[in-house]
Protein backbone atom coordinates (compact mmCIF):
# COMPACT_ATOMS: atom_id res chain seq x y z
CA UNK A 1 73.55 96.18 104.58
CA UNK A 2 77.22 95.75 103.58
CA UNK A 3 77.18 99.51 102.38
CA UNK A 4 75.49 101.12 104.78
CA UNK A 5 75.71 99.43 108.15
CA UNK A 6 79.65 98.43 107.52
CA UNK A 7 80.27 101.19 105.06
CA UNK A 8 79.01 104.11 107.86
CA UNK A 9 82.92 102.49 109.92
CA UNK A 10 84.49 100.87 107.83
CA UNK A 11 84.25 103.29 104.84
CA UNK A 12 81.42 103.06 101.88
CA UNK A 13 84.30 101.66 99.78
CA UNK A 14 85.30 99.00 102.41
CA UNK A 15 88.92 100.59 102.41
CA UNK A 16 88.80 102.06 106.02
CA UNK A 17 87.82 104.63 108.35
CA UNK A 18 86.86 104.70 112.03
CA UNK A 19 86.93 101.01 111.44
CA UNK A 20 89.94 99.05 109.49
CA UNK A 21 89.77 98.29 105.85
CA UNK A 22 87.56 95.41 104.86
CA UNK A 23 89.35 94.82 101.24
CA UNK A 24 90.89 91.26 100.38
CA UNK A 25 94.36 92.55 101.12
CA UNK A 26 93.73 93.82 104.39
CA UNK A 27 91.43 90.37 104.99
CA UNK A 28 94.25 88.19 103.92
CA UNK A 29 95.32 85.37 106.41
CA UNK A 30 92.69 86.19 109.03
CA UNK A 31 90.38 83.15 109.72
CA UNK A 32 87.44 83.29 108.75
CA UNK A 33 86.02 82.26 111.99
CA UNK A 34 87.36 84.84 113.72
CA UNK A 35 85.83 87.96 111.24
CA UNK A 36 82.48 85.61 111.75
CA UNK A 37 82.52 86.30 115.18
CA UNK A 38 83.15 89.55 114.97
CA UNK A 39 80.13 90.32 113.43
CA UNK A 40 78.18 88.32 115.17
CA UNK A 41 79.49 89.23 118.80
CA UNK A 42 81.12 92.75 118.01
CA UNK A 43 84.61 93.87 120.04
CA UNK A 44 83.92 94.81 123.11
CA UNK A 45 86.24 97.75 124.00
CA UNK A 46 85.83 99.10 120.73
CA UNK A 47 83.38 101.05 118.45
CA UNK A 48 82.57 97.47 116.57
CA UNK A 49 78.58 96.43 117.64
CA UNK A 50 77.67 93.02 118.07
CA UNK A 51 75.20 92.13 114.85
CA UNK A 52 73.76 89.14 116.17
CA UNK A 53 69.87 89.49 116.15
CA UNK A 54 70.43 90.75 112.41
CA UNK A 55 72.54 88.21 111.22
CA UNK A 56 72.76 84.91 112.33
CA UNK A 57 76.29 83.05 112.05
CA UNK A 58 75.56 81.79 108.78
CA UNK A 59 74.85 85.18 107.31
CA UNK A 60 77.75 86.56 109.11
CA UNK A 61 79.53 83.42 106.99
CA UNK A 62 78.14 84.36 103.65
CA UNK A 63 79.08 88.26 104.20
CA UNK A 64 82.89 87.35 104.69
CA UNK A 65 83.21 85.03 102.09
CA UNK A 66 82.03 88.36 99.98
CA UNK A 67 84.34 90.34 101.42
CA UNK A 68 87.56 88.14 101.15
CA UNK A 69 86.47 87.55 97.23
CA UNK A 70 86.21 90.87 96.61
CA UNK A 71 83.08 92.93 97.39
CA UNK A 72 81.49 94.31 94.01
CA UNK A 73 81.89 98.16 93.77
CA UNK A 74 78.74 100.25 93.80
CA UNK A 75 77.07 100.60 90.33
CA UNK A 76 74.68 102.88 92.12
CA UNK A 77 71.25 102.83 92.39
CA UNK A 78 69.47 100.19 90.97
CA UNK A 79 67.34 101.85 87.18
CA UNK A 80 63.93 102.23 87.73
CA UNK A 81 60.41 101.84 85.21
CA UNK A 82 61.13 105.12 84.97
CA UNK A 83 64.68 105.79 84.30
CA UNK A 84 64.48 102.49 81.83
CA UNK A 85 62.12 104.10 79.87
CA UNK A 86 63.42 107.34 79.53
CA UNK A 87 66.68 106.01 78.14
């Protein structure tokens, strides 16, 4: 969700585009509160959607925590039966 739903504003590397970066650096010093609410309740004003009725405030919680740490880069799709065995 990250990725794609974040990624399609924010950039599909997290370091910025319609929306600001969502790297550590660019995270650092904001509460965390406040980034929860954004998700949750959007900026109104502003291109940024309110995501509550997908994420609740916990998830919202557990997707900033992520993001301050360090989101993991994209290894790509995930092998399949199929590409495992063909290896």
């Amino acid at each position: 969700m990250v990725r794609q739903d974040c990624g399609s504003c924010h950039g599909l590397t997290l370091q910025g585009g319609l929306g600001p970066a969502l790297t550590p650096a660019a995270l650092r010093g904001k509460p965390s509160e406040g980034l929860v609410a954004t998700i949750v309740h959007g900026r109104p004003g502003t291109p940024m959607p309110p995501f509550r009725g997908l994420l609740d405030e916990s998830e919202a919680a557990w997707v900033v925590e992520r993001l301050v740490e360090g989101f993991p880069a994209d290894g790509g799709p995930a092998p399949t039966q199929q590409t495992v065995g063909a290896r």
